[in-house]
C-alpha atoms as a PDB file:
ATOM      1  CA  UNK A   1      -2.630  34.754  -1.171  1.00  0.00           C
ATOM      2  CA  UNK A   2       0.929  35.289  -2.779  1.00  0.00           C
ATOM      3  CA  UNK A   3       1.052  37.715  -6.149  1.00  0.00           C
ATOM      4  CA  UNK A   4       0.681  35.765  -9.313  1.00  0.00           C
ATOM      5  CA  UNK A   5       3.134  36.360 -12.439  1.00  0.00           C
ATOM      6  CA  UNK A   6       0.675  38.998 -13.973  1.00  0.00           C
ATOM      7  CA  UNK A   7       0.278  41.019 -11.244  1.00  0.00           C
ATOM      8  CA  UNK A   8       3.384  41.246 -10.708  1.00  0.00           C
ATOM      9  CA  UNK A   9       4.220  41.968 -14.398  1.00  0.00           C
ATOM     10  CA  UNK A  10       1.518  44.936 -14.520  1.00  0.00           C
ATOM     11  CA  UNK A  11       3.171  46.683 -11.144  1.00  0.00           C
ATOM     12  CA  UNK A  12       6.758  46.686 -13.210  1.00  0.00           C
ATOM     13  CA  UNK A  13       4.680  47.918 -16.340  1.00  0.00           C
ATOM     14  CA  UNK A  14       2.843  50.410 -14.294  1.00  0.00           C
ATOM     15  CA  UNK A  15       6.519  52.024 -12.842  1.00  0.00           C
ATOM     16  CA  UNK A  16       8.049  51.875 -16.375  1.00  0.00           C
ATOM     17  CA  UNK A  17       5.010  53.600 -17.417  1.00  0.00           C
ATOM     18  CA  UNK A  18       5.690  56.633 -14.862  1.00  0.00           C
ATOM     19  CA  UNK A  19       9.463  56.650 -14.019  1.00  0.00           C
ATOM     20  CA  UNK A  20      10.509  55.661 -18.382  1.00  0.00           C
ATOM     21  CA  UNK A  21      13.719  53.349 -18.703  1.00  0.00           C
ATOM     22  CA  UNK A  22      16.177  56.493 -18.429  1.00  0.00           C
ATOM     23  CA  UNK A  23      15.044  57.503 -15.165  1.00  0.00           C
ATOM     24  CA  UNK A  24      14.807  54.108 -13.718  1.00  0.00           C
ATOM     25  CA  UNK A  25      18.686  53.015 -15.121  1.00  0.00           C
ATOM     26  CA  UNK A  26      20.160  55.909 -13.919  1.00  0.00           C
ATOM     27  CA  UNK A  27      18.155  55.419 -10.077  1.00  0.00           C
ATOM     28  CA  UNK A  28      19.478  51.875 -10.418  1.00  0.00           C
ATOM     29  CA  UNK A  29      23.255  53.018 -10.853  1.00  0.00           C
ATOM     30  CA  UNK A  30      22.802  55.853  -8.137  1.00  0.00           C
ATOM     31  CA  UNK A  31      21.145  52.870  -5.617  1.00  0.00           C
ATOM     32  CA  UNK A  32      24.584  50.792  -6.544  1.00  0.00           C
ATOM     33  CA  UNK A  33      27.170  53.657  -6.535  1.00  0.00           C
ATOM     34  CA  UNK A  34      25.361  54.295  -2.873  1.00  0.00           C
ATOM     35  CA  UNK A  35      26.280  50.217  -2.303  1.00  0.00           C
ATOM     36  CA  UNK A  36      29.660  50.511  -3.058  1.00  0.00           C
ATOM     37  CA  UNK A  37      30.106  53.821  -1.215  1.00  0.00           C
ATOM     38  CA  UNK A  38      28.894  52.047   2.095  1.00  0.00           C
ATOM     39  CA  UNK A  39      30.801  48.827   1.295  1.00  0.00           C
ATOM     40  CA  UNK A  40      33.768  50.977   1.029  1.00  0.00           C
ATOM     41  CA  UNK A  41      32.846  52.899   3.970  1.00  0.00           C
ATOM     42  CA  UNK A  42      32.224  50.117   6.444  1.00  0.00           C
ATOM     43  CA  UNK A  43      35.796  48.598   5.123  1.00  0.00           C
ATOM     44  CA  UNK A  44      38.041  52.005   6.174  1.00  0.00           C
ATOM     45  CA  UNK A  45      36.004  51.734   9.439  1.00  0.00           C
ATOM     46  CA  UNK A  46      37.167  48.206   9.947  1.00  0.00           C
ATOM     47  CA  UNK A  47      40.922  49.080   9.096  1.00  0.00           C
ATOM     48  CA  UNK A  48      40.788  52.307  11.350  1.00  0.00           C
ATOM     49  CA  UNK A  49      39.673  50.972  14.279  1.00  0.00           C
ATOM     50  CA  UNK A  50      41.706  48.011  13.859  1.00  0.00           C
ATOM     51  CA  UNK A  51      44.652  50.343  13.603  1.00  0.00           C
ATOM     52  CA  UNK A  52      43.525  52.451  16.640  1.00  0.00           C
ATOM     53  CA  UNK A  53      43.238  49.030  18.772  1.00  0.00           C
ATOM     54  CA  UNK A  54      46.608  48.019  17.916  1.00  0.00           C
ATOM     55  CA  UNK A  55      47.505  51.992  19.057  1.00  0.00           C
ATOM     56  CA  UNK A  56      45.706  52.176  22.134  1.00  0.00           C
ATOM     57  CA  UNK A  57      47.260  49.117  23.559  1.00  0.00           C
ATOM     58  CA  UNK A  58      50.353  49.226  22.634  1.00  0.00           C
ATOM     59  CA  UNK A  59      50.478  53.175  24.689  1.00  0.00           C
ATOM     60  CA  UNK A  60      48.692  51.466  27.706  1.00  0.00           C
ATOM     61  CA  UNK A  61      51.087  48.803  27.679  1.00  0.00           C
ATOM     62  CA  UNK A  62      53.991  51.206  27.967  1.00  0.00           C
ATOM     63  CA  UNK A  63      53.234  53.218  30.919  1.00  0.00           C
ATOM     64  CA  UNK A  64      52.100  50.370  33.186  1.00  0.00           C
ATOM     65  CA  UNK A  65      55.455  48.806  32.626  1.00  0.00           C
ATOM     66  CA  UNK A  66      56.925  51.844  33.117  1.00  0.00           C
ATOM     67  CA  UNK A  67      55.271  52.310  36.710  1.00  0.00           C
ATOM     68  CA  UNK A  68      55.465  49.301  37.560  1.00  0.00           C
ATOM     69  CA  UNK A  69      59.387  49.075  37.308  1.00  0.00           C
ATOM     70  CA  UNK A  70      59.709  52.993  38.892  1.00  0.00           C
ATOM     71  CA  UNK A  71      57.321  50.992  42.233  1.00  0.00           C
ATOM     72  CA  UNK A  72      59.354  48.110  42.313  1.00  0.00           C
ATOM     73  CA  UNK A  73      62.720  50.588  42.731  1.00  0.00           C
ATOM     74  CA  UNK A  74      60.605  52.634  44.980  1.00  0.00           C
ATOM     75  CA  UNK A  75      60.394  49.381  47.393  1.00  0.00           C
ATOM     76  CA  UNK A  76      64.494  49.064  47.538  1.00  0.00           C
END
């Protein structure tokens, strides 16, 4: 049993009816203000821990070359 046009219609009257049109618009532009926060969020995680990657293995690539060349001279 799905809803029907006219129930649906009376549920959206019913919340006009108790919220009015100002208090709904401005819930609606704090709901997508909240979407572009996260959006924005999410995309400075991306970029940081893509940066931190790129960090992390360019250090760990450093010192294992580096030990690796001071055991080699150790063995002459």
């Amino acid at each position: 049993m799905g809803l029907s046009f006219w129930q649906i219609a009376i549920v959206v009257l019913l919340v006009v009816l108790l919220f009015g049109r100002g208090k709904l618009s401005s819930l609606m532009g704090d709901l997508a203000k909240g979407i572009k926060s996260f959006k924005s969020g999410m995309a400075e995680d991306d970029k940081v821990a893509s940066t931190s990657h790129e960090t992390l293995d360019g250090d760990d690539a450093k010192p294992v070359q580096a030990s690796a060349t001071k055991d080699e001279a150790a063995k002459s």
